[in-house]
Protein backbone atom coordinates (compact mmCIF):
# COMPACT_ATOMS: atom_id res chain seq x y z
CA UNK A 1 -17.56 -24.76 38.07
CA UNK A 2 -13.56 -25.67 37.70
CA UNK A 3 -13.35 -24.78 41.47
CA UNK A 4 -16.01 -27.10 42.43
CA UNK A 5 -14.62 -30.05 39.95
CA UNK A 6 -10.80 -29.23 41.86
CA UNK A 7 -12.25 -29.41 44.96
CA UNK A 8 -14.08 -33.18 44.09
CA UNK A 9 -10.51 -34.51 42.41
CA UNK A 10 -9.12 -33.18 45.77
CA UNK A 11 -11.31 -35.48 47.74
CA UNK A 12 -10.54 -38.42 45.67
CA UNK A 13 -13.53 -38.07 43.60
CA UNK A 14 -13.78 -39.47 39.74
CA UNK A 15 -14.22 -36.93 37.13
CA UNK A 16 -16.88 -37.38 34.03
CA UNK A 17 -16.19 -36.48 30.28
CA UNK A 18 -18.30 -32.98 30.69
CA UNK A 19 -16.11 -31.88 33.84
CA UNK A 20 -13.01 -33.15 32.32
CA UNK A 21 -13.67 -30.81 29.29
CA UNK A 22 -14.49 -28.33 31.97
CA UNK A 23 -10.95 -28.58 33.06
CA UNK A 24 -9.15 -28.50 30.18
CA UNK A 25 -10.55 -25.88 28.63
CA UNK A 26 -10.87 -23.25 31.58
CA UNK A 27 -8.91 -24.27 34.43
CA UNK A 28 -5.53 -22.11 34.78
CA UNK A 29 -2.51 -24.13 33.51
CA UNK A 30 -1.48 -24.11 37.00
CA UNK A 31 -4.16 -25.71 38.86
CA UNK A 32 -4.34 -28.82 36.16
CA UNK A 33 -0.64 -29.03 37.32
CA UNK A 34 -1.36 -28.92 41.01
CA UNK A 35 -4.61 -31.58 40.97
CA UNK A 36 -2.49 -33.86 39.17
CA UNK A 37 0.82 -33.66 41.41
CA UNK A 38 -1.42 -34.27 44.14
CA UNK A 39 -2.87 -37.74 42.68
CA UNK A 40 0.67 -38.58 41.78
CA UNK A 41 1.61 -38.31 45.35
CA UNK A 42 -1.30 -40.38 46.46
CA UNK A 43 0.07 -42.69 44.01
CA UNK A 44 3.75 -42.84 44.80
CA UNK A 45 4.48 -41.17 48.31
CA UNK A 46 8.04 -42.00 48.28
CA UNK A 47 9.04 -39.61 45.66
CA UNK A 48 11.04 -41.97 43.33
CA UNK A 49 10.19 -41.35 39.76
CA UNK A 50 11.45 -44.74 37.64
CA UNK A 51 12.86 -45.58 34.17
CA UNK A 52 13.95 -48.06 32.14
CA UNK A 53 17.32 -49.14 29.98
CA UNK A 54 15.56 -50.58 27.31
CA UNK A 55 15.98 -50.34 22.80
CA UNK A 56 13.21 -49.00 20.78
CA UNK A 57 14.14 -51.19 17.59
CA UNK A 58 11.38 -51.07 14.61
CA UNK A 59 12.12 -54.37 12.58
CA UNK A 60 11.12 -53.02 9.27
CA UNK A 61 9.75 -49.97 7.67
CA UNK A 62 8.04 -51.03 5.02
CA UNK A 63 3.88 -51.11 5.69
CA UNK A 64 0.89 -50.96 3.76
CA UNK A 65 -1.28 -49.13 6.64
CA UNK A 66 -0.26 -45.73 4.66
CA UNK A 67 -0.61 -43.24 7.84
CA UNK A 68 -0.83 -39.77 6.65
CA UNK A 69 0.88 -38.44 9.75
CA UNK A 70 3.30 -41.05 9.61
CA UNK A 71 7.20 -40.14 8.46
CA UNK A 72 8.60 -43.24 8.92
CA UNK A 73 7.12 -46.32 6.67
CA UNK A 74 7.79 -46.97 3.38
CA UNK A 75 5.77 -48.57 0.58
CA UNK A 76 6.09 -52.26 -0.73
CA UNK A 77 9.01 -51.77 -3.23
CA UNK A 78 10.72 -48.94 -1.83
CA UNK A 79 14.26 -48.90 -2.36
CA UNK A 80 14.62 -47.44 1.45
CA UNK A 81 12.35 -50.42 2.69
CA UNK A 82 14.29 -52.69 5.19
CA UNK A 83 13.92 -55.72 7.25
CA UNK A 84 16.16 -56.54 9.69
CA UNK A 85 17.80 -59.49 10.14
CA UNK A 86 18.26 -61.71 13.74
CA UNK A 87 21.80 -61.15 13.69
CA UNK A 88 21.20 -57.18 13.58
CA UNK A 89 18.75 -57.43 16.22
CA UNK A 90 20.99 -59.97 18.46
CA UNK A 91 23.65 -57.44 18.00
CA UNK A 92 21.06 -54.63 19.27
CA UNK A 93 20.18 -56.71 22.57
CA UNK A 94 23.78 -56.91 23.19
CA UNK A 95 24.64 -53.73 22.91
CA UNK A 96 21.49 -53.01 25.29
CA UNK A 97 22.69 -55.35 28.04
CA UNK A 98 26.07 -53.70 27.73
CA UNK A 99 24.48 -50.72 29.26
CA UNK A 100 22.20 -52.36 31.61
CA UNK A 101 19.24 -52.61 29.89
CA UNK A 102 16.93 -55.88 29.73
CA UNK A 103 14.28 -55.68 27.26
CA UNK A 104 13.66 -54.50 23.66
CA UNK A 105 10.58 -52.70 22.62
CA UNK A 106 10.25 -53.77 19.37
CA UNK A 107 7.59 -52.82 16.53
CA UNK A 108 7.73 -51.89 13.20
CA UNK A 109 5.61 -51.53 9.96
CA UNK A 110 2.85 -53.76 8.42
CA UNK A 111 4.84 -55.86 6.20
CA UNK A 112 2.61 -57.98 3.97
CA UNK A 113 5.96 -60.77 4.02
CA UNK A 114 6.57 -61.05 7.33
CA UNK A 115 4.33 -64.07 8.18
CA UNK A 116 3.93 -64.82 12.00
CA UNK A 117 6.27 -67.71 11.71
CA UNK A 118 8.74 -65.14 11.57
CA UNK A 119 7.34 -63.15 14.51
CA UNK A 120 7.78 -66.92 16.01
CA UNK A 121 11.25 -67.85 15.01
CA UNK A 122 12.66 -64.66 15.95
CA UNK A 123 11.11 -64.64 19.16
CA UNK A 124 12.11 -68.20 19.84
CA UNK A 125 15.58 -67.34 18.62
CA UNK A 126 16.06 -64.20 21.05
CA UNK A 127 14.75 -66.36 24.47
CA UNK A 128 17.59 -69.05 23.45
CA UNK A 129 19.62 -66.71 23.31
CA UNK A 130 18.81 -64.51 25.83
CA UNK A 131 16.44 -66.07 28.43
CA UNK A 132 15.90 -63.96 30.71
CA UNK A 133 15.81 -60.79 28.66
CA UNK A 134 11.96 -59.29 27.64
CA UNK A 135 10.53 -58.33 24.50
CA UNK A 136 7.61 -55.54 25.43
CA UNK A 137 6.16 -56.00 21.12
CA UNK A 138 4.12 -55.83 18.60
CA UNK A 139 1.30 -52.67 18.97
CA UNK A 140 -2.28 -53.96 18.49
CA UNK A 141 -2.47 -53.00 14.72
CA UNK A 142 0.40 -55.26 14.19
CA UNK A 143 -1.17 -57.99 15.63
CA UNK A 144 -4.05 -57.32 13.95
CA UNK A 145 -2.41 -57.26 10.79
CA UNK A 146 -0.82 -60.66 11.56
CA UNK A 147 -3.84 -62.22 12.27
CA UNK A 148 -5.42 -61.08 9.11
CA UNK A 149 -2.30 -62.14 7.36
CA UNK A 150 -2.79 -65.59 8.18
CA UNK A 151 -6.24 -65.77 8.38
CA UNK A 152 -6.40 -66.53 12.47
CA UNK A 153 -7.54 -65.05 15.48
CA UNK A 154 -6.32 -62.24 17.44
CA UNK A 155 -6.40 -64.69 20.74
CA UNK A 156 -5.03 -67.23 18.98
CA UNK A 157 -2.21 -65.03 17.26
CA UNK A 158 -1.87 -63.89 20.99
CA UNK A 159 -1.62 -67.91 22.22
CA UNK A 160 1.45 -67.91 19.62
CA UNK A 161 3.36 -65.37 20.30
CA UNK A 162 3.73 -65.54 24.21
CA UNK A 163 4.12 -69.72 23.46
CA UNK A 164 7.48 -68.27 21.56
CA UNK A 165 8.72 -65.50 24.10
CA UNK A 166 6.40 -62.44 23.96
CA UNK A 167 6.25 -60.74 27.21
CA UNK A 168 3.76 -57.58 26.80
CA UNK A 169 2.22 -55.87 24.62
CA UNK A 170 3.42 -51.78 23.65
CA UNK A 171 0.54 -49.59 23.60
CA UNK A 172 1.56 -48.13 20.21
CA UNK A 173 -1.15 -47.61 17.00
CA UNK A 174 -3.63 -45.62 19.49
CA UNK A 175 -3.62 -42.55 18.33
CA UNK A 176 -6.56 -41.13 19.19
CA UNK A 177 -9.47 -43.80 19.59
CA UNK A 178 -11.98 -41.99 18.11
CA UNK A 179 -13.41 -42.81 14.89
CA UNK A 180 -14.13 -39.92 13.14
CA UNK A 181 -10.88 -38.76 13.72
CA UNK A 182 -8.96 -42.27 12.58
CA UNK A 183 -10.67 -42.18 9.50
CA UNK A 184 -9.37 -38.69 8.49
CA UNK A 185 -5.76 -39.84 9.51
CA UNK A 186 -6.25 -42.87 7.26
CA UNK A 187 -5.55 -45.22 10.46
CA UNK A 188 -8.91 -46.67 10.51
CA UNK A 189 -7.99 -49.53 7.60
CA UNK A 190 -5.31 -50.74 9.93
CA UNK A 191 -7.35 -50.25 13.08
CA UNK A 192 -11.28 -48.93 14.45
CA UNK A 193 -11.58 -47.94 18.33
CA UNK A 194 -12.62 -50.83 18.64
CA UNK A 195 -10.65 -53.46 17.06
CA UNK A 196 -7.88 -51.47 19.37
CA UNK A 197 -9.08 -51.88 22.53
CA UNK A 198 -10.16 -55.32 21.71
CA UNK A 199 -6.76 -56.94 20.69
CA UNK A 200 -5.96 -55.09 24.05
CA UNK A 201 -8.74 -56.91 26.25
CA UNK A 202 -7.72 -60.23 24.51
CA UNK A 203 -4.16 -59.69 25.47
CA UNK A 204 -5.29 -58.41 29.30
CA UNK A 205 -7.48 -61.81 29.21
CA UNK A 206 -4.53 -63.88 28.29
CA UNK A 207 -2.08 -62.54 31.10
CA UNK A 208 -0.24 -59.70 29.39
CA UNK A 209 0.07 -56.42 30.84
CA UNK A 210 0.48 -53.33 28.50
CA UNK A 211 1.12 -49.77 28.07
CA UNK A 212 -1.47 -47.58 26.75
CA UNK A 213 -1.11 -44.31 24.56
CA UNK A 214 -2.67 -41.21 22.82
CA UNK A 215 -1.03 -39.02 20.17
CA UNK A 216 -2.76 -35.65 19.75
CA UNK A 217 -2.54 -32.34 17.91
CA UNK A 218 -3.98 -33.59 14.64
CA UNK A 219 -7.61 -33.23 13.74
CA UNK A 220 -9.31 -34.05 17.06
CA UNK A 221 -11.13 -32.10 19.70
CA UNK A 222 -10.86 -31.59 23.30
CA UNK A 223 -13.38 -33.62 23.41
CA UNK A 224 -12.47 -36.80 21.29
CA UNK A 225 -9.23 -36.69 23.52
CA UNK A 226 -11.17 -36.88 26.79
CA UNK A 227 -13.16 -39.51 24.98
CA UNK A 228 -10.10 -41.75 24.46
CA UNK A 229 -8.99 -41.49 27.77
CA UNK A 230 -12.71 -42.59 28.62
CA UNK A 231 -12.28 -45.69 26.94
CA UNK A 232 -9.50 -46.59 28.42
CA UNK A 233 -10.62 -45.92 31.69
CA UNK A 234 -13.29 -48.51 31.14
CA UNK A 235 -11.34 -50.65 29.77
CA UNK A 236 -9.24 -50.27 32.88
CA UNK A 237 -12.42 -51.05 34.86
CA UNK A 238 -12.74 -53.87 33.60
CA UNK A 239 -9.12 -55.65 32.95
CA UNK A 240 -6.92 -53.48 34.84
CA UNK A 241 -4.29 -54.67 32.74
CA UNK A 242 -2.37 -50.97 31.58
CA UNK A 243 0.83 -50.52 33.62
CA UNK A 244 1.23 -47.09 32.05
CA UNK A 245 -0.31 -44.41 29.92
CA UNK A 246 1.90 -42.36 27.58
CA UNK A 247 0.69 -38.77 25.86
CA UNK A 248 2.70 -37.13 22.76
CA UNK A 249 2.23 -34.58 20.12
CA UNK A 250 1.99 -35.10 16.64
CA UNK A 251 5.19 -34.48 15.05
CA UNK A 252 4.46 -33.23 11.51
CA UNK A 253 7.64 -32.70 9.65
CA UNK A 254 8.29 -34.65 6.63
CA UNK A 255 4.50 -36.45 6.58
CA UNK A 256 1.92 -36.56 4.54
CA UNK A 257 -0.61 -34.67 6.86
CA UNK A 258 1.89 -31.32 7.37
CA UNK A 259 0.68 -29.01 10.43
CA UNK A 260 2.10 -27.40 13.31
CA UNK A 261 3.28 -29.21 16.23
CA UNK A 262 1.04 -28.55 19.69
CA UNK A 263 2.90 -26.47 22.35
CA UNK A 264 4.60 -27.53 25.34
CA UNK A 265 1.80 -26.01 27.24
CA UNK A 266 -0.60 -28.24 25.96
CA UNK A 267 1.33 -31.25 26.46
CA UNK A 268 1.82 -30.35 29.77
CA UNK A 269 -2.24 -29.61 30.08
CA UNK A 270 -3.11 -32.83 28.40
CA UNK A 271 -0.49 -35.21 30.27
CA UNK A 272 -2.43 -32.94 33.54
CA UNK A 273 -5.73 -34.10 32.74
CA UNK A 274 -5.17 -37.58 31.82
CA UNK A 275 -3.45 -38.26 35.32
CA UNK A 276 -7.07 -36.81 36.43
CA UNK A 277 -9.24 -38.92 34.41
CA UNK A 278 -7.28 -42.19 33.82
CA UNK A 279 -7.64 -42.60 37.67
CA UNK A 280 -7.15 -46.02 37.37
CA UNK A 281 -4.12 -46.38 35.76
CA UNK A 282 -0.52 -46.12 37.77
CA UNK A 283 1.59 -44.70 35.98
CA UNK A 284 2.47 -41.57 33.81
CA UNK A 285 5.22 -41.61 31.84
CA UNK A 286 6.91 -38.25 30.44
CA UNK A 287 7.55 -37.92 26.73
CA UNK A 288 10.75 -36.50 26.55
CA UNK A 289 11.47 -37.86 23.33
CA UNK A 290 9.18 -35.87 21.33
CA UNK A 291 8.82 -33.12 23.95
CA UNK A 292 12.88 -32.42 24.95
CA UNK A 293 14.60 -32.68 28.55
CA UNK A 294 13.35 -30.01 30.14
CA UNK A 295 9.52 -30.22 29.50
CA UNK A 296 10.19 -33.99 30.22
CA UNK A 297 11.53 -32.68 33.74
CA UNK A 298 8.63 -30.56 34.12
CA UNK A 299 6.57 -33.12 33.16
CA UNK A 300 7.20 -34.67 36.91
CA UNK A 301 5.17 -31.50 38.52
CA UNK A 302 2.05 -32.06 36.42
CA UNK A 303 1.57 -35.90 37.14
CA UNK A 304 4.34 -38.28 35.34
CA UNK A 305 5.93 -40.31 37.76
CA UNK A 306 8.29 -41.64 35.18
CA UNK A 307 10.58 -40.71 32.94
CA UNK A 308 9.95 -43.45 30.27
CA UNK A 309 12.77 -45.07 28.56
CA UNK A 310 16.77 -44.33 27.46
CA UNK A 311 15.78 -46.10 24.03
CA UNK A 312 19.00 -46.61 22.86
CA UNK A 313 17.45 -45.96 19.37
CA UNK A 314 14.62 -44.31 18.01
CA UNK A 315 13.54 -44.02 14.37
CA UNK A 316 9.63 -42.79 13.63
CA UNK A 317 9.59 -40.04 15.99
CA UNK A 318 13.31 -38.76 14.15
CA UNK A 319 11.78 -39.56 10.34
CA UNK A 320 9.70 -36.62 12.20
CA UNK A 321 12.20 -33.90 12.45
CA UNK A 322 12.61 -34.75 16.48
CA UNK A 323 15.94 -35.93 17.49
CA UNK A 324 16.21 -35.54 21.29
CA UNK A 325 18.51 -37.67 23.08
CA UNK A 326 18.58 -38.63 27.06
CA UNK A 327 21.08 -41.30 28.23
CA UNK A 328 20.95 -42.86 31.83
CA UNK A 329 23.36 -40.00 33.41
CA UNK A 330 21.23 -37.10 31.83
CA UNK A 331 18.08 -38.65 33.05
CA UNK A 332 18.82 -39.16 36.24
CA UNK A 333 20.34 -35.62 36.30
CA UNK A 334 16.81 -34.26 35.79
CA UNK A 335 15.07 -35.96 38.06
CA UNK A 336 17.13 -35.42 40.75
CA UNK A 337 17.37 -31.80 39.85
CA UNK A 338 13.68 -32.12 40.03
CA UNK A 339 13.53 -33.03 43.73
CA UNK A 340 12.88 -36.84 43.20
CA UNK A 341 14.37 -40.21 43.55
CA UNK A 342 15.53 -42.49 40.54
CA UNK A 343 14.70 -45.83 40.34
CA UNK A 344 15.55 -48.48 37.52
CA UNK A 345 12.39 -50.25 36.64
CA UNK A 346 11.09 -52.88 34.29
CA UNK A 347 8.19 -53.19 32.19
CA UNK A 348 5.78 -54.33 35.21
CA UNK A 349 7.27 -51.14 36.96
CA UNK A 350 8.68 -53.08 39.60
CA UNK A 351 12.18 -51.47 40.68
CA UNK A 352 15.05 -53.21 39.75
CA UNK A 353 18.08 -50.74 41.72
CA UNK A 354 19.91 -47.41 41.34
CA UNK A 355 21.62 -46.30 38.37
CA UNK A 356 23.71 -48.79 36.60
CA UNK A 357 26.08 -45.93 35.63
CA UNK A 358 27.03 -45.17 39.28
CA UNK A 359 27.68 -48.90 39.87
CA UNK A 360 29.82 -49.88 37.19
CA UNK A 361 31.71 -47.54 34.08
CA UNK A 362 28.63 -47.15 31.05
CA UNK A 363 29.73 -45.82 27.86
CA UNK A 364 27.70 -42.11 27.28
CA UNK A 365 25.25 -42.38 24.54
CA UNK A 366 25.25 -39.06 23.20
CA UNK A 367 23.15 -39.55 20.52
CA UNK A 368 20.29 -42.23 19.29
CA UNK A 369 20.95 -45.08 16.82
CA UNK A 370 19.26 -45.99 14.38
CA UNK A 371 17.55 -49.37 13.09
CA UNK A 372 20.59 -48.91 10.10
CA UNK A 373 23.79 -47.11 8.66
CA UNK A 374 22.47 -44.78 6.27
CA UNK A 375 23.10 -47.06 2.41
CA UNK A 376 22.68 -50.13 4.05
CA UNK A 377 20.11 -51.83 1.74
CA UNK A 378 20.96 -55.25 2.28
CA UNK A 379 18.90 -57.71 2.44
CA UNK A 380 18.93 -60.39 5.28
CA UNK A 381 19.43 -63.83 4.40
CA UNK A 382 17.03 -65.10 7.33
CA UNK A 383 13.84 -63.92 5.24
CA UNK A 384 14.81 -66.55 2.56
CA UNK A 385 13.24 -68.92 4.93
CA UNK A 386 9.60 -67.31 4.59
CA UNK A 387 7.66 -67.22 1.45
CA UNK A 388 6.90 -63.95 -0.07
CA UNK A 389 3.40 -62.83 -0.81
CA UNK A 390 4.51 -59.29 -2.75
CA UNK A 391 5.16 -59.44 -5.86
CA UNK A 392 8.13 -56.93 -5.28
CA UNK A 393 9.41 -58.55 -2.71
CA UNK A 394 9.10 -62.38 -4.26
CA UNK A 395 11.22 -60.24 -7.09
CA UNK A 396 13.89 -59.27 -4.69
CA UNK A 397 14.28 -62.19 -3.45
CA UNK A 398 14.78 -64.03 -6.98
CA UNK A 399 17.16 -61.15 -7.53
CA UNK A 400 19.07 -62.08 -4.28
């Protein structure tokens, strides 16, 4: 049976949910790796594998979503809660530009006090600043959380934000897009299946491309994750509006939910198989950030044709217990030590040039930042400009 479903992705044939469980649970480790190469050569004959200079920055931590495999938020109230302010994030972008980069990927926590004037103004603020630099923001549950906020649409939350600079949309708040499974994680509140891929088609509808992703190693099945890479695929069909799909572990340390992280092996499987299913979709990106340099460089033989992002910064994945680090010069080290060609790319994976590093001098960045100095519990003055709906925050901000 796996040799006769190899032998149909060979010929350029589309694989259904029963043959891609077929694959992942029998076929040798190996020959996942091999069917996939081969559609990522179909793909991109020229053997360039991309990336991008770009700063993961998460605006604030504090969110009432309450993910049990989440490290990172923090409750209304907490004294480790933050927002930052639009002079810490112009400060970000510049130090992003200063090594070549041109777009932030920003996202952060469900805040019940950011209201989406604020999402507005700071947008506004960063194109007049900056006006040719992106912002790739705001995962579907955040924008449905905004729209609930203040009581509107998702399209027409969607209208507002790309009328004040937003440029795509981050894939982020996936997870795995299977019911069952969001409802144990306690992600369902903030987000069904379906309210995901539909803030998703909205955005696809209104001109935005995005990235789409799937965390595993939690409480689903093989077959739930061939099931979310199912529904993307159709929604693929139909919009054709993901540039990318991106695959990660669950990284339990320090949440709620506890557990044991899934192998390298099966990340290597899993990222396999999706570049066999999601057949539609372009790209592959490797997850070096959670999975570590090397398995990132591997990654390349078993379908990712891209290395992702330098980030700059990273903060929920390192509230995890995962601190890997990759600067320009190191990832362009591995690919080439992988037998490819680096390309600079942007969010529409169009290729922007060579390595900024071997045109002009780039500080190394030999470890990521993060969103603040460790103590710093200020509190910016910008948010005195937005009315507070907690009762802990309208506090704080009496205090201030």
């Amino acid at each position: 049976m796996v040799e006769q479903i190899a032998d149909k992705v060979l010929a350029g044939g589309r694989v259904d949910a029963a043959e891609a469980v077929e694959l992942y649970r029998h076929a040798p480790t190996n020959l996942l790796g091999r069917l996939a190469d081969v559609i990522r050569g179909r793909k991109h004959p020229g053997r360039i594998v991309t990336y991008i200079i770009d700063r993961n920055v998460n605006y604030t931590n504090v969110c009432v979503a309450r993910c049990n495999f989440c490290a990172f938020y923090r409750p209304v109230g907490s004294a480790e809660g933050y927002v930052l302010g639009f002079d810490e994030i112009f400060a970000k972008i510049d130090e992003t530009i200063s090594v070549g980069g041109n777009q932030l990927l920003l996202q952060g926590g469900h805040n019940p006090d950011l209201p989406i004037a604020w999402y507005e103004d700071l947008f506004r603020a960063v194109k007049a600043r900056y006006p040719s630099f992106k912002l790739h923001a705001l995962s579907p549950p955040e924008v449905l959380h905004i729209a609930k906020l203040n009581q509107l649409t998702v399209p027409v939350v969607i209208e507002r934000l790309v009328a004040a600079g937003l440029d795509s949309i981050p894939g982020g708040g996936a997870e795995i897009l299977v019911d069952r499974v969001r409802k144990l994680l306690n992600c369902f509140g903030k987000a069904s299946s379906d309210d995901w891929l539909d803030v998703m088609r909205q955005a696809h509808r209104a001109g935005l491309r995005t990235t789409a992703t799937m965390m595993y190693g939690t409480v689903e099945t093989p077959e739930e994750r061939i099931e979310h890479m199912m529904r993307l695929r159709d929604v693929q069909d139909e919009t054709g509006g993901f540039t990318a799909f991106i695959t990660w572990s669950y990284q339990p340390e320090h949440t709620e939910r506890g557990g044991r992280e899934a192998t390298g092996i099966d990340y290597l499987r899993t990222l396999a198989l999706a570049r066999v299913v999601l057949d539609n979709v372009d790209n592959m990106q490797a997850s070096w950030v959670t999975q570590g340099g090397k398995v990132g460089q591997l990654s390349l033989a078993f379908g990712a044709n891209d290395m992702g992002s330098v980030m700059i910064e990273e903060n929920v994945v390192r509230a995890a217990g995962a601190s890997y680090c990759m600067d320009e010069v190191e990832i362009v080290v591995n690919i080439e030590d992988a037998g490819f060609t680096p390309k600079r790319r942007n969010m529409h994976y169009e290729l922007l040039g060579d390595p900024v590093f071997r045109e002009r001098e780039v500080p190394r960045m030999l470890s990521l930042a993060t969103a603040r100095e460790d103590g710093d519990d200020s509190i910016p003055g910008d948010l005195k400009n937005y009315p507070a709906r907690s009762r802990e925050a309208k506090r704080l901000r009496l205090a201030q």
